[in-house]
C-alpha atoms as a PDB file:
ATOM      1  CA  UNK A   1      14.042  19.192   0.061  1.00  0.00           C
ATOM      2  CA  UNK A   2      12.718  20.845  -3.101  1.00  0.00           C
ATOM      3  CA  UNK A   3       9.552  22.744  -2.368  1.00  0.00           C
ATOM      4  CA  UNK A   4       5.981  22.002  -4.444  1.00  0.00           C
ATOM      5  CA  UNK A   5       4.694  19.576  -6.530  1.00  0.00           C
ATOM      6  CA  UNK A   6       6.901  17.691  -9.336  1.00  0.00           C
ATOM      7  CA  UNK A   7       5.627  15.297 -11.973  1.00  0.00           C
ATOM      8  CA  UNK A   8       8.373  13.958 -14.079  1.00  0.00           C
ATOM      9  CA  UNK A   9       6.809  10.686 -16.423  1.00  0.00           C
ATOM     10  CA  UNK A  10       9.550   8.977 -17.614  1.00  0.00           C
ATOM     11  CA  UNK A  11       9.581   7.910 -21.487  1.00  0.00           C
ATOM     12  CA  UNK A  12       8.368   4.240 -22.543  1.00  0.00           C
ATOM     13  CA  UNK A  13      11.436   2.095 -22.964  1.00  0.00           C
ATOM     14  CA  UNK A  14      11.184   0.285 -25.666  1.00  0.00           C
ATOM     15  CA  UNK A  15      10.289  -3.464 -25.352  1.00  0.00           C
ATOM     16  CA  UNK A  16       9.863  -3.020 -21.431  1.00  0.00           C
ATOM     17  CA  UNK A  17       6.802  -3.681 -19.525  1.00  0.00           C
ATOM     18  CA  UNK A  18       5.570  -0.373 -17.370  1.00  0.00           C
ATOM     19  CA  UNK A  19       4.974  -1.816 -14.016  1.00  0.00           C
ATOM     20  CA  UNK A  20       3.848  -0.091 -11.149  1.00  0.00           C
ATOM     21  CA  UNK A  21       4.726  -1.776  -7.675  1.00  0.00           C
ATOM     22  CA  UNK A  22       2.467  -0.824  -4.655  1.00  0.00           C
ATOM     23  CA  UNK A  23       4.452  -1.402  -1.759  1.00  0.00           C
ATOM     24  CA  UNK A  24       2.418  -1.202   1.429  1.00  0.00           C
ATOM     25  CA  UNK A  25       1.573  -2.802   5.073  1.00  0.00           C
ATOM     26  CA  UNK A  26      -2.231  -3.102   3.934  1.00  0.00           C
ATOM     27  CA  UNK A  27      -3.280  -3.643   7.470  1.00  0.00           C
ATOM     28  CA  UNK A  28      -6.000  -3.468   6.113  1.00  0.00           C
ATOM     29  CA  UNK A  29      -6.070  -2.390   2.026  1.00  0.00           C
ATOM     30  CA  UNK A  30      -8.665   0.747   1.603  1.00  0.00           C
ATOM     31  CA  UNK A  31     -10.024   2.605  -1.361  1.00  0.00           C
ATOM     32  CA  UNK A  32      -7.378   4.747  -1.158  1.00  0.00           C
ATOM     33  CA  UNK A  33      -4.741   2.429  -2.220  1.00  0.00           C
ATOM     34  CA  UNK A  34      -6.611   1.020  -5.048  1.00  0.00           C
ATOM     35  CA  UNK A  35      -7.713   4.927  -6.322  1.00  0.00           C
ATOM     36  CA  UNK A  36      -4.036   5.636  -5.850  1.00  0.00           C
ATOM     37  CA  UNK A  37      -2.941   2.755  -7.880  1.00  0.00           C
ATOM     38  CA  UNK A  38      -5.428   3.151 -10.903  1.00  0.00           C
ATOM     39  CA  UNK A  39      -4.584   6.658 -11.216  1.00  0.00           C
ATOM     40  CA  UNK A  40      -0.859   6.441 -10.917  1.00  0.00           C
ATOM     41  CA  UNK A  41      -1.853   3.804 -13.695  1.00  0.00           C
ATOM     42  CA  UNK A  42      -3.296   5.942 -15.724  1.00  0.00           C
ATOM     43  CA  UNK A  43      -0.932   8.766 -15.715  1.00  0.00           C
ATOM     44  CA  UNK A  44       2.316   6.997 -15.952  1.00  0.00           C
ATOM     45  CA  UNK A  45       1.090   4.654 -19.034  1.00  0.00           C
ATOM     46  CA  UNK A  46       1.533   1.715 -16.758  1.00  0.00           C
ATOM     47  CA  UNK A  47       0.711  -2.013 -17.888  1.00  0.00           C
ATOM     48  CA  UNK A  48      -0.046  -3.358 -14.700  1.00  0.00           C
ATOM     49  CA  UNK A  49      -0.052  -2.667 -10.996  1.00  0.00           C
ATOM     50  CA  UNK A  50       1.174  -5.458  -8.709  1.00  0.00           C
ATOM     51  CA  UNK A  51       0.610  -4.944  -4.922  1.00  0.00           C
ATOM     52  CA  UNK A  52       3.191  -6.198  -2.519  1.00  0.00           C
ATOM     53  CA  UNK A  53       2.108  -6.230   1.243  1.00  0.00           C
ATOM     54  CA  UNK A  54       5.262  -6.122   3.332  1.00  0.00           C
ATOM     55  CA  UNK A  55       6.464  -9.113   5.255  1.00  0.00           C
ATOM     56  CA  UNK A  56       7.961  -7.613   8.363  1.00  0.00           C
ATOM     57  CA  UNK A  57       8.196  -3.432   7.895  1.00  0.00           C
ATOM     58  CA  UNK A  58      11.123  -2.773   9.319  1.00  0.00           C
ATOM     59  CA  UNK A  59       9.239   0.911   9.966  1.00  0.00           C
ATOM     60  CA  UNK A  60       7.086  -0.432  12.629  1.00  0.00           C
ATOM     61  CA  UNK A  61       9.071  -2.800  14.387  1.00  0.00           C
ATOM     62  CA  UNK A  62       7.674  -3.075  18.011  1.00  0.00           C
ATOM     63  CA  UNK A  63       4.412  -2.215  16.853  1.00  0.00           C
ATOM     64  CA  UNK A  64       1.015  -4.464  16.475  1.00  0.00           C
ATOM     65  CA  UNK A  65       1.033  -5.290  12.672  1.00  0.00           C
ATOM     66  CA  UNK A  66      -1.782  -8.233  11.479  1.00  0.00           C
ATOM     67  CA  UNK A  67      -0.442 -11.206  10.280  1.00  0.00           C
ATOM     68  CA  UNK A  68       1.098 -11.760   7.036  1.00  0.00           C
ATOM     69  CA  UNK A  69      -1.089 -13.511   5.685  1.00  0.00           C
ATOM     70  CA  UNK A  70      -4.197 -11.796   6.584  1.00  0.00           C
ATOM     71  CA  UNK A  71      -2.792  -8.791   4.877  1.00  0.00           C
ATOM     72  CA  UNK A  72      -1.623 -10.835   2.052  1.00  0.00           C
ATOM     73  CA  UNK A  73      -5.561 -12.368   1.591  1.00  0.00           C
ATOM     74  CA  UNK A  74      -7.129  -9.257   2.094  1.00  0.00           C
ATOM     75  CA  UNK A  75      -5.047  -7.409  -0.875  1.00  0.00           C
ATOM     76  CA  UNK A  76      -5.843 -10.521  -3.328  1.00  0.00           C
ATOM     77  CA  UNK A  77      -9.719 -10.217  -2.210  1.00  0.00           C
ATOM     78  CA  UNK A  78      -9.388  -6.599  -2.984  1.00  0.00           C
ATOM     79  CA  UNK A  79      -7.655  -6.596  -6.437  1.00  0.00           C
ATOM     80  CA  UNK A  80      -9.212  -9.467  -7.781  1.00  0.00           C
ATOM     81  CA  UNK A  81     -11.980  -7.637  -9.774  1.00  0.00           C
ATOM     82  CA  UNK A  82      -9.223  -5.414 -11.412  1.00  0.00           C
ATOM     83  CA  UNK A  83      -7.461  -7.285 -14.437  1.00  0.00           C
ATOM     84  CA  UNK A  84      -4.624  -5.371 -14.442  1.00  0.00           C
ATOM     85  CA  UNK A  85      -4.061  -5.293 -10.485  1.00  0.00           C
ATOM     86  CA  UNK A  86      -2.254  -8.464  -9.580  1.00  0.00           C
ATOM     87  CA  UNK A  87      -0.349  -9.135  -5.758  1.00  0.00           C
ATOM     88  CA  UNK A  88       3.372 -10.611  -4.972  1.00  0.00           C
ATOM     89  CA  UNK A  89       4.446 -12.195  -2.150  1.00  0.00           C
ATOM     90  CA  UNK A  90       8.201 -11.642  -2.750  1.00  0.00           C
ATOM     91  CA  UNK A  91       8.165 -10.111   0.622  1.00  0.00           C
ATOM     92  CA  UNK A  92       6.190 -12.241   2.591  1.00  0.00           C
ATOM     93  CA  UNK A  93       7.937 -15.527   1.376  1.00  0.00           C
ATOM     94  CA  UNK A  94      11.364 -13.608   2.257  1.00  0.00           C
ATOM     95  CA  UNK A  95      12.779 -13.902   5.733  1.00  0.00           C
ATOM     96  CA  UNK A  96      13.931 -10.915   8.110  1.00  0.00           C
ATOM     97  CA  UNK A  97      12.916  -7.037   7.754  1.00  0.00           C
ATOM     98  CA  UNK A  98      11.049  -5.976   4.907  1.00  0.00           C
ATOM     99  CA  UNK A  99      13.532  -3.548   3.000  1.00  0.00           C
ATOM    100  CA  UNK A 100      12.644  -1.581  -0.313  1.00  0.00           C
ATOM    101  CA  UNK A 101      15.446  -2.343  -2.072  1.00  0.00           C
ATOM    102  CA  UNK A 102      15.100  -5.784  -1.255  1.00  0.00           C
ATOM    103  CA  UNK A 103      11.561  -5.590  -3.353  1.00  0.00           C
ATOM    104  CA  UNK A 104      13.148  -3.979  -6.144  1.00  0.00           C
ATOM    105  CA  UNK A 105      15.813  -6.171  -6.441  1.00  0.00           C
ATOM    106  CA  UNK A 106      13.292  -9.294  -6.026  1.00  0.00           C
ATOM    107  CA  UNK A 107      11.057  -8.464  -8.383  1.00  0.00           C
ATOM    108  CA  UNK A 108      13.649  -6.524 -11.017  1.00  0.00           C
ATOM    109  CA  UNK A 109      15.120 -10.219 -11.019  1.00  0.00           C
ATOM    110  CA  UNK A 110      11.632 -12.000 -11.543  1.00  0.00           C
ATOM    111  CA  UNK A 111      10.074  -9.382 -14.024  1.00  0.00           C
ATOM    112  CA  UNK A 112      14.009  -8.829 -16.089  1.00  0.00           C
ATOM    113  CA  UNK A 113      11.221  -7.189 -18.896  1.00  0.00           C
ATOM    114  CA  UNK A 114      10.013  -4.598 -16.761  1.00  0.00           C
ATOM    115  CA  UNK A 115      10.308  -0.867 -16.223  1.00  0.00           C
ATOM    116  CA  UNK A 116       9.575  -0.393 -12.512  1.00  0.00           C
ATOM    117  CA  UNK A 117       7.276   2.207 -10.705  1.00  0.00           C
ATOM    118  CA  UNK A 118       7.310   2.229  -7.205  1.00  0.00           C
ATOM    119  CA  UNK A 119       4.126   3.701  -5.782  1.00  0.00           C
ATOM    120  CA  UNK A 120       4.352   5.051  -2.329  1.00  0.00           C
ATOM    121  CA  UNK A 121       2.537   7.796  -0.006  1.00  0.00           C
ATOM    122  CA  UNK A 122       4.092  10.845  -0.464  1.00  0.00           C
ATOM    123  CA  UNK A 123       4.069  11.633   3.637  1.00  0.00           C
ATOM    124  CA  UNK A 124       7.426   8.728   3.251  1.00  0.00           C
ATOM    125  CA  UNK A 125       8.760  10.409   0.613  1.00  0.00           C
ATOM    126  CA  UNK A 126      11.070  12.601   3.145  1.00  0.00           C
ATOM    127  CA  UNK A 127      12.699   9.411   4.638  1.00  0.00           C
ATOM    128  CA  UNK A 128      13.571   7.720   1.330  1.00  0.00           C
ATOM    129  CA  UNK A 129      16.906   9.225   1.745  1.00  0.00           C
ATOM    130  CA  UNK A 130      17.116   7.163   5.578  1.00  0.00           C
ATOM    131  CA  UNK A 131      16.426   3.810   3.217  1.00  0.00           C
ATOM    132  CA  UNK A 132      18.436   1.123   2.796  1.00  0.00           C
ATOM    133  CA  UNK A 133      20.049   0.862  -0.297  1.00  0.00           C
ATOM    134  CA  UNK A 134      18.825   4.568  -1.340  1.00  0.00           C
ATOM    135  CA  UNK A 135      21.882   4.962  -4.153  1.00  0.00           C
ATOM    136  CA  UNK A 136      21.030   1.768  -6.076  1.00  0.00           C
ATOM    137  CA  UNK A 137      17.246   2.417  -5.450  1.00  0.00           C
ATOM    138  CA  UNK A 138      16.670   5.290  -7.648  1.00  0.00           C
ATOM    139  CA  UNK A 139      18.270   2.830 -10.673  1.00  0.00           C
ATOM    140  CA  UNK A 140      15.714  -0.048 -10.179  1.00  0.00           C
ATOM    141  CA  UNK A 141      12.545   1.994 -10.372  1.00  0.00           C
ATOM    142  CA  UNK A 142      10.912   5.926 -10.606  1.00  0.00           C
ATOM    143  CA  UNK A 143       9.467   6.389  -7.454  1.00  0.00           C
ATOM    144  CA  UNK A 144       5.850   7.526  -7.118  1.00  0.00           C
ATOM    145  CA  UNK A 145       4.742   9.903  -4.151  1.00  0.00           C
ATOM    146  CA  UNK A 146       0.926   9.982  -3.751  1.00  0.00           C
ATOM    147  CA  UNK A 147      -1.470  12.310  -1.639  1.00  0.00           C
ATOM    148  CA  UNK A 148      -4.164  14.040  -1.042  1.00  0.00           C
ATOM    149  CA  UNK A 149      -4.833  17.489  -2.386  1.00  0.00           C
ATOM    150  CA  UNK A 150      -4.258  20.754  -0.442  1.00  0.00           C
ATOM    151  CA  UNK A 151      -1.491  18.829   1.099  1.00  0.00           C
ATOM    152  CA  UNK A 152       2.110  20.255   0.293  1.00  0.00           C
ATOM    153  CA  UNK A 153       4.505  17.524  -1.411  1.00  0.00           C
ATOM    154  CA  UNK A 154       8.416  17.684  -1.529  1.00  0.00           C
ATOM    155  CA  UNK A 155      10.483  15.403  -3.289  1.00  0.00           C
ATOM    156  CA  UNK A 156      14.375  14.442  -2.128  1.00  0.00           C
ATOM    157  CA  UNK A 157      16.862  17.024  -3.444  1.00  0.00           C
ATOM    158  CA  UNK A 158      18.169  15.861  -7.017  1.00  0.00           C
ATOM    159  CA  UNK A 159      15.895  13.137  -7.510  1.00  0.00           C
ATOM    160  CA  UNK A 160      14.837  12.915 -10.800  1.00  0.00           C
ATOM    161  CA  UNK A 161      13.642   9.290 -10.424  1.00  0.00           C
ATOM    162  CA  UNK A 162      10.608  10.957  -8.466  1.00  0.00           C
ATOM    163  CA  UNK A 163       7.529  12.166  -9.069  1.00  0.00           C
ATOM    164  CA  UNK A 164       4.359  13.447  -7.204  1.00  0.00           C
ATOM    165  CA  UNK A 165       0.952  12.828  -7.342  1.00  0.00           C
ATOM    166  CA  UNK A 166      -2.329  14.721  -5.844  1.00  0.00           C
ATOM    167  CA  UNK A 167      -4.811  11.415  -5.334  1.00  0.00           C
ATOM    168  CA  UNK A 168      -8.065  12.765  -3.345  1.00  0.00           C
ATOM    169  CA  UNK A 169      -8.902   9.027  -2.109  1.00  0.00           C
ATOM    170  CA  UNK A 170      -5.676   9.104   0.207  1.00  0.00           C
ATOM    171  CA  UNK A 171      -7.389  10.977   2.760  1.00  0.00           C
ATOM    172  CA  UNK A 172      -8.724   7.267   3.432  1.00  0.00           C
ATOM    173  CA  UNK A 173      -6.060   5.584   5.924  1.00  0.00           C
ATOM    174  CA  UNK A 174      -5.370   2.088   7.453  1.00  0.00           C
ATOM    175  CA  UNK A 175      -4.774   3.567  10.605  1.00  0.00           C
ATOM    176  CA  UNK A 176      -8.169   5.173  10.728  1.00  0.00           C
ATOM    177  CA  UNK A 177      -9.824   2.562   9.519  1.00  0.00           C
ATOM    178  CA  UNK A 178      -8.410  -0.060  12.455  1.00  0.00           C
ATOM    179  CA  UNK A 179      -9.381   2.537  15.082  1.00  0.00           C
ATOM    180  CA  UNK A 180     -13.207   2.891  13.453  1.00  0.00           C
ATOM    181  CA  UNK A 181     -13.143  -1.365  14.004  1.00  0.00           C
ATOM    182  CA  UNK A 182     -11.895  -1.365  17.583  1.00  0.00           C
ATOM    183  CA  UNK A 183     -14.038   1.533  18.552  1.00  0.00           C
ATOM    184  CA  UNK A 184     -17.424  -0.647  16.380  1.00  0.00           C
ATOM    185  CA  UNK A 185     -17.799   1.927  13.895  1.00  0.00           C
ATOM    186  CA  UNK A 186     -18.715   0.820  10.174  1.00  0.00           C
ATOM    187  CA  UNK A 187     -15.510   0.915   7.450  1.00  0.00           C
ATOM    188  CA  UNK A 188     -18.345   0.268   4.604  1.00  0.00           C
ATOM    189  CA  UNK A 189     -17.216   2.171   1.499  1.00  0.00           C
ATOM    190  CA  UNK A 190     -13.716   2.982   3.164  1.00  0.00           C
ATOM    191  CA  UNK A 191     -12.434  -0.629   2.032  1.00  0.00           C
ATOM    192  CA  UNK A 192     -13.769  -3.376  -0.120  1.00  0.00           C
ATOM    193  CA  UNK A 193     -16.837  -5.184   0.341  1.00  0.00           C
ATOM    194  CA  UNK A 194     -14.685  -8.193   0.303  1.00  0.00           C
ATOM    195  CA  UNK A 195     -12.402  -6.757   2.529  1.00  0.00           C
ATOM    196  CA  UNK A 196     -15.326  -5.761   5.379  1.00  0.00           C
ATOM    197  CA  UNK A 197     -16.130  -9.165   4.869  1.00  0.00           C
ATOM    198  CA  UNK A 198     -12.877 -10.840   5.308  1.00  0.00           C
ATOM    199  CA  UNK A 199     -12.198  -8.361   8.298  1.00  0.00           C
ATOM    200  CA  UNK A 200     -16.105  -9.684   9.854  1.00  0.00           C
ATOM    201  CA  UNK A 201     -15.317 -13.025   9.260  1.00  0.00           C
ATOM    202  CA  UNK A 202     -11.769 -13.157  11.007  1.00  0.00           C
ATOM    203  CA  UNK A 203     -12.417 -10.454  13.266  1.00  0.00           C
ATOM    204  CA  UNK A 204      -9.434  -8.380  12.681  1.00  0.00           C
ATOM    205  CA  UNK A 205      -8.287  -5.371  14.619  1.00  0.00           C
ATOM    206  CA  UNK A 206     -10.041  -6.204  17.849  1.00  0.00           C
ATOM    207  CA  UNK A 207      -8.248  -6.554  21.172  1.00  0.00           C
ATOM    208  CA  UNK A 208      -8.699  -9.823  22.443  1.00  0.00           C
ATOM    209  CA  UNK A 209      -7.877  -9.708  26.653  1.00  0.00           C
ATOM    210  CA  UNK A 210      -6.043 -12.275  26.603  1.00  0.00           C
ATOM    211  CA  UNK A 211      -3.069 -11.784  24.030  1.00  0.00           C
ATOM    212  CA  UNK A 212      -1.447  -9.211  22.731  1.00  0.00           C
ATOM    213  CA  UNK A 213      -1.661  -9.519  19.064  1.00  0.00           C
ATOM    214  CA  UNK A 214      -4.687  -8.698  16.772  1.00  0.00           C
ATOM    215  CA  UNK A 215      -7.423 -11.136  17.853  1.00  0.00           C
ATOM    216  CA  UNK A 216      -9.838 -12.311  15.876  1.00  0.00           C
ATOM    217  CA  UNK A 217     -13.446 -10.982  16.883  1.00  0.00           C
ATOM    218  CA  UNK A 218     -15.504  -8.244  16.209  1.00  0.00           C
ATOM    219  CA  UNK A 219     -19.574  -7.254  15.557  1.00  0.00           C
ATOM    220  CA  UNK A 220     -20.342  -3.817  14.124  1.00  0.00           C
ATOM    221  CA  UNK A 221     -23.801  -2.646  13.286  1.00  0.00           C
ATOM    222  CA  UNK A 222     -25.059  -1.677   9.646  1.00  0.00           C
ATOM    223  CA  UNK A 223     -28.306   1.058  10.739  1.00  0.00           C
ATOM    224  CA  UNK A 224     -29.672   0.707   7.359  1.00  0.00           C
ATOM    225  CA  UNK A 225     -29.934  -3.122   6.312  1.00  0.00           C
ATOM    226  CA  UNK A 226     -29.726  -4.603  10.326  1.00  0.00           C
ATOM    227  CA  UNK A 227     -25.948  -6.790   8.521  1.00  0.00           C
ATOM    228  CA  UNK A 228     -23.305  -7.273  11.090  1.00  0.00           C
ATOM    229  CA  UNK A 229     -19.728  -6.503  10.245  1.00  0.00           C
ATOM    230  CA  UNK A 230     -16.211  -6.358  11.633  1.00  0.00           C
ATOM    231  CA  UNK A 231     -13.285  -5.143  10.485  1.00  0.00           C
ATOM    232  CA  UNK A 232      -9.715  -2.782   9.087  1.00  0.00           C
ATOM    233  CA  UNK A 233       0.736   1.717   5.083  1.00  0.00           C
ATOM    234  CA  UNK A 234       0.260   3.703   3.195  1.00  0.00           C
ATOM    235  CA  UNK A 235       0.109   3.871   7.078  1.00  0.00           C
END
Protein backbone atom coordinates (compact mmCIF):
# COMPACT_ATOMS: atom_id res chain seq x y z
CA UNK A 1 0.00 0.00 0.00
CA UNK A 2 1.33 3.48 -0.78
CA UNK A 3 1.21 5.66 2.28
CA UNK A 4 -0.81 9.33 2.32
CA UNK A 5 -3.11 11.01 0.37
CA UNK A 6 -3.07 10.90 -3.66
CA UNK A 7 -5.23 12.94 -6.00
CA UNK A 8 -4.59 12.12 -9.56
CA UNK A 9 -7.69 13.95 -11.95
CA UNK A 10 -7.53 12.42 -15.03
CA UNK A 11 -7.69 14.74 -18.30
CA UNK A 12 -11.20 15.35 -20.14
CA UNK A 13 -11.39 12.96 -23.05
CA UNK A 14 -12.53 14.50 -25.69
CA UNK A 15 -16.21 13.94 -26.76
CA UNK A 16 -16.79 11.69 -23.54
CA UNK A 17 -19.24 12.34 -20.89
CA UNK A 18 -17.47 12.59 -17.16
CA UNK A 19 -19.62 10.36 -15.14
CA UNK A 20 -19.27 9.64 -11.70
CA UNK A 21 -20.91 6.25 -10.48
CA UNK A 22 -21.81 6.02 -6.70
CA UNK A 23 -21.85 2.54 -5.95
CA UNK A 24 -23.31 1.84 -2.52
CA UNK A 25 -25.77 -0.46 -0.24
CA UNK A 26 -27.71 2.86 0.80
CA UNK A 27 -29.36 1.05 3.61
CA UNK A 28 -30.32 3.89 4.15
CA UNK A 29 -28.67 6.98 1.78
CA UNK A 30 -27.24 9.87 4.31
CA UNK A 31 -25.80 13.29 3.78
CA UNK A 32 -22.70 11.88 3.54
CA UNK A 33 -23.13 10.18 0.32
CA UNK A 34 -24.73 13.02 -1.37
CA UNK A 35 -21.74 15.65 0.13
CA UNK A 36 -19.39 12.98 -1.12
CA UNK A 37 -20.89 12.85 -4.49
CA UNK A 38 -21.23 16.71 -5.16
CA UNK A 39 -17.78 17.25 -4.18
CA UNK A 40 -16.16 14.42 -6.01
CA UNK A 41 -18.36 16.30 -8.71
CA UNK A 42 -16.89 19.22 -8.40
CA UNK A 43 -13.32 18.31 -8.30
CA UNK A 44 -13.15 15.78 -11.00
CA UNK A 45 -15.16 18.10 -13.65
CA UNK A 46 -17.85 15.50 -13.64
CA UNK A 47 -21.19 15.87 -15.76
CA UNK A 48 -23.31 13.89 -13.73
CA UNK A 49 -23.43 11.57 -10.77
CA UNK A 50 -25.61 8.45 -11.09
CA UNK A 51 -26.17 6.42 -7.86
CA UNK A 52 -26.39 2.69 -8.08
CA UNK A 53 -27.67 0.88 -4.85
CA UNK A 54 -26.40 -2.68 -4.96
CA UNK A 55 -28.68 -5.58 -5.63
CA UNK A 56 -27.25 -8.33 -3.49
CA UNK A 57 -23.52 -7.10 -1.99
CA UNK A 58 -21.76 -9.91 -2.19
CA UNK A 59 -19.72 -8.10 0.98
CA UNK A 60 -22.44 -8.76 3.37
CA UNK A 61 -23.77 -11.93 2.48
CA UNK A 62 -25.39 -13.49 5.66
CA UNK A 63 -26.08 -10.23 6.94
CA UNK A 64 -29.61 -8.21 7.39
CA UNK A 65 -29.58 -5.87 4.29
CA UNK A 66 -33.25 -3.87 3.53
CA UNK A 67 -34.86 -4.75 0.58
CA UNK A 68 -33.94 -3.77 -2.80
CA UNK A 69 -36.26 -1.79 -3.44
CA UNK A 70 -36.54 0.18 -0.37
CA UNK A 71 -32.98 1.14 -0.91
CA UNK A 72 -33.58 1.72 -4.49
CA UNK A 73 -36.76 4.35 -3.48
CA UNK A 74 -35.02 5.90 -0.84
CA UNK A 75 -31.85 6.95 -3.18
CA UNK A 76 -34.42 8.35 -5.97
CA UNK A 77 -36.31 10.35 -3.00
CA UNK A 78 -32.94 11.58 -2.03
CA UNK A 79 -31.42 12.72 -5.39
CA UNK A 80 -34.37 13.96 -6.88
CA UNK A 81 -33.83 17.69 -6.00
CA UNK A 82 -30.27 17.47 -7.56
CA UNK A 83 -30.39 17.82 -11.51
CA UNK A 84 -27.35 16.36 -12.10
CA UNK A 85 -27.75 13.31 -9.54
CA UNK A 86 -29.70 10.63 -11.33
CA UNK A 87 -30.03 6.56 -9.92
CA UNK A 88 -29.56 3.08 -11.99
CA UNK A 89 -30.90 0.02 -11.29
CA UNK A 90 -28.44 -2.02 -13.42
CA UNK A 91 -27.80 -3.88 -10.28
CA UNK A 92 -30.96 -4.40 -8.85
CA UNK A 93 -32.63 -5.63 -12.17
CA UNK A 94 -29.46 -8.09 -12.43
CA UNK A 95 -29.66 -11.50 -10.83
CA UNK A 96 -27.01 -13.13 -8.34
CA UNK A 97 -24.17 -11.19 -6.24
CA UNK A 98 -23.67 -7.70 -6.80
CA UNK A 99 -20.02 -7.50 -8.31
CA UNK A 100 -18.17 -4.14 -9.28
CA UNK A 101 -17.08 -5.08 -12.36
CA UNK A 102 -20.32 -6.28 -13.21
CA UNK A 103 -21.53 -2.37 -12.76
CA UNK A 104 -18.84 -1.16 -14.82
CA UNK A 105 -19.30 -3.36 -17.46
CA UNK A 106 -23.28 -2.71 -17.31
CA UNK A 107 -23.26 0.64 -17.43
CA UNK A 108 -19.82 1.13 -19.75
CA UNK A 109 -22.20 -0.83 -22.25
CA UNK A 110 -25.36 1.47 -21.64
CA UNK A 111 -23.46 4.90 -21.36
CA UNK A 112 -20.63 3.72 -24.63
CA UNK A 113 -20.11 7.97 -24.40
CA UNK A 114 -18.93 8.02 -21.03
CA UNK A 115 -15.73 8.42 -19.05
CA UNK A 116 -16.40 6.54 -15.81
CA UNK A 117 -15.70 7.57 -12.10
CA UNK A 118 -16.32 5.19 -9.62
CA UNK A 119 -16.95 6.80 -6.25
CA UNK A 120 -16.35 4.66 -3.27
CA UNK A 121 -15.37 5.05 0.62
CA UNK A 122 -11.93 5.07 0.91
CA UNK A 123 -12.06 2.51 4.21
CA UNK A 124 -12.76 -0.29 0.82
CA UNK A 125 -10.17 1.01 -0.97
CA UNK A 126 -7.64 -1.73 0.66
CA UNK A 127 -9.80 -4.69 -0.63
CA UNK A 128 -10.16 -3.49 -4.23
CA UNK A 129 -7.30 -5.68 -4.97
CA UNK A 130 -9.66 -8.95 -3.32
CA UNK A 131 -12.39 -7.75 -6.22
CA UNK A 132 -13.58 -9.54 -8.83
CA UNK A 133 -12.40 -8.63 -12.00
CA UNK A 134 -9.69 -6.12 -10.36
CA UNK A 135 -7.29 -6.23 -13.77
CA UNK A 136 -10.06 -5.16 -16.20
CA UNK A 137 -11.52 -2.81 -13.47
CA UNK A 138 -8.97 -0.18 -13.38
CA UNK A 139 -9.67 0.12 -17.53
CA UNK A 140 -13.48 0.81 -17.19
CA UNK A 141 -13.30 3.66 -14.72
CA UNK A 142 -10.75 5.95 -12.18
CA UNK A 143 -11.68 4.94 -8.97
CA UNK A 144 -12.60 7.50 -6.30
CA UNK A 145 -11.71 6.87 -2.50
CA UNK A 146 -13.63 9.25 -0.18
CA UNK A 147 -13.26 10.08 3.67
CA UNK A 148 -13.26 11.98 6.31
CA UNK A 149 -10.43 14.24 7.32
CA UNK A 150 -7.75 13.37 9.94
CA UNK A 151 -8.28 9.92 8.68
CA UNK A 152 -5.12 8.35 6.90
CA UNK A 153 -5.91 7.15 3.15
CA UNK A 154 -3.79 4.57 1.10
CA UNK A 155 -4.35 3.74 -2.30
CA UNK A 156 -3.43 0.03 -3.96
CA UNK A 157 0.24 -0.13 -4.99
CA UNK A 158 0.59 1.08 -8.76
CA UNK A 159 -2.75 2.28 -9.20
CA UNK A 160 -2.85 5.18 -11.09
CA UNK A 161 -6.58 4.81 -11.90
CA UNK A 162 -7.06 6.01 -8.14
CA UNK A 163 -7.47 8.86 -6.39
CA UNK A 164 -8.33 10.11 -2.81
CA UNK A 165 -10.53 12.40 -1.42
CA UNK A 166 -10.86 14.14 2.25
CA UNK A 167 -14.99 14.65 2.36
CA UNK A 168 -15.86 15.90 6.11
CA UNK A 169 -19.67 14.68 5.67
CA UNK A 170 -18.42 10.91 5.67
CA UNK A 171 -18.18 10.84 9.26
CA UNK A 172 -22.11 10.35 8.70
CA UNK A 173 -22.67 6.40 8.29
CA UNK A 174 -25.57 3.99 7.38
CA UNK A 175 -24.62 1.82 10.00
CA UNK A 176 -24.98 4.50 12.62
CA UNK A 177 -27.79 5.78 11.40
CA UNK A 178 -29.85 2.15 11.52
CA UNK A 179 -28.64 1.71 15.12
CA UNK A 180 -29.95 5.54 16.12
CA UNK A 181 -33.62 4.03 14.48
CA UNK A 182 -33.67 0.75 16.38
CA UNK A 183 -32.48 2.32 19.55
CA UNK A 184 -35.60 5.56 18.75
CA UNK A 185 -33.15 8.16 18.38
CA UNK A 186 -33.84 11.03 15.69
CA UNK A 187 -31.64 10.68 12.12
CA UNK A 188 -33.07 14.40 11.28
CA UNK A 189 -30.30 16.21 9.37
CA UNK A 190 -28.18 12.87 9.11
CA UNK A 191 -30.37 11.82 5.93
CA UNK A 192 -32.96 13.49 3.81
CA UNK A 193 -36.11 14.83 4.89
CA UNK A 194 -37.57 12.60 2.33
CA UNK A 195 -35.63 9.89 3.40
CA UNK A 196 -36.79 10.23 7.42
CA UNK A 197 -39.97 10.26 5.88
CA UNK A 198 -39.84 7.28 3.71
CA UNK A 199 -37.97 5.43 6.64
CA UNK A 200 -41.34 6.73 9.17
CA UNK A 201 -43.66 5.73 6.77
CA UNK A 202 -42.32 2.07 6.10
CA UNK A 203 -40.79 1.68 9.31
CA UNK A 204 -37.43 0.55 8.31
CA UNK A 205 -34.68 -0.77 10.50
CA UNK A 206 -36.88 -1.96 13.33
CA UNK A 207 -36.90 -5.54 14.59
CA UNK A 208 -40.13 -6.93 14.20
CA UNK A 209 -40.42 -10.31 16.82
CA UNK A 210 -41.66 -12.21 14.62
CA UNK A 211 -39.27 -12.39 11.47
CA UNK A 212 -36.03 -11.97 10.90
CA UNK A 213 -35.71 -9.42 8.26
CA UNK A 214 -36.10 -5.57 8.59
CA UNK A 215 -39.73 -5.04 9.65
CA UNK A 216 -41.56 -2.34 8.95
CA UNK A 217 -42.43 -0.19 12.18
CA UNK A 218 -41.03 2.39 14.06
CA UNK A 219 -42.11 5.90 16.19
CA UNK A 220 -39.32 8.28 17.18
CA UNK A 221 -39.90 11.54 18.94
CA UNK A 222 -39.02 15.12 17.46
CA UNK A 223 -38.55 17.32 21.22
CA UNK A 224 -38.89 20.46 19.36
CA UNK A 225 -42.06 20.36 16.96
CA UNK A 226 -43.96 17.12 19.01
CA UNK A 227 -43.58 15.17 14.72
CA UNK A 228 -43.15 11.49 14.94
CA UNK A 229 -40.54 9.79 12.84
CA UNK A 230 -38.92 6.46 12.06
CA UNK A 231 -36.21 5.53 10.28
CA UNK A 232 -32.17 4.62 8.53
CA UNK A 233 -22.37 1.28 2.33
CA UNK A 234 -20.58 3.40 2.16
CA UNK A 235 -21.25 0.92 5.09
Amino acid sequence: MAEGTELHIPPRQPGKTRLGVMGGTFDPIHHGHLVAASEVASVFDLDEVVFVPTGQPWQKAGKQVSDAEHRYLMTVVATASNPRFTVSRVDIDREGPTYTIDTLRDLSRLRPDAQLFFITGADVMGEILTWKGTDELWDLAHFVGVTRPGHELAAPVGSSSVSLLNVPAMAISSTDCRARVEEGKPVWYLVPDGVVQYINKYGLYVQDENTSTTSLAITERNAESGQQETSRSMS
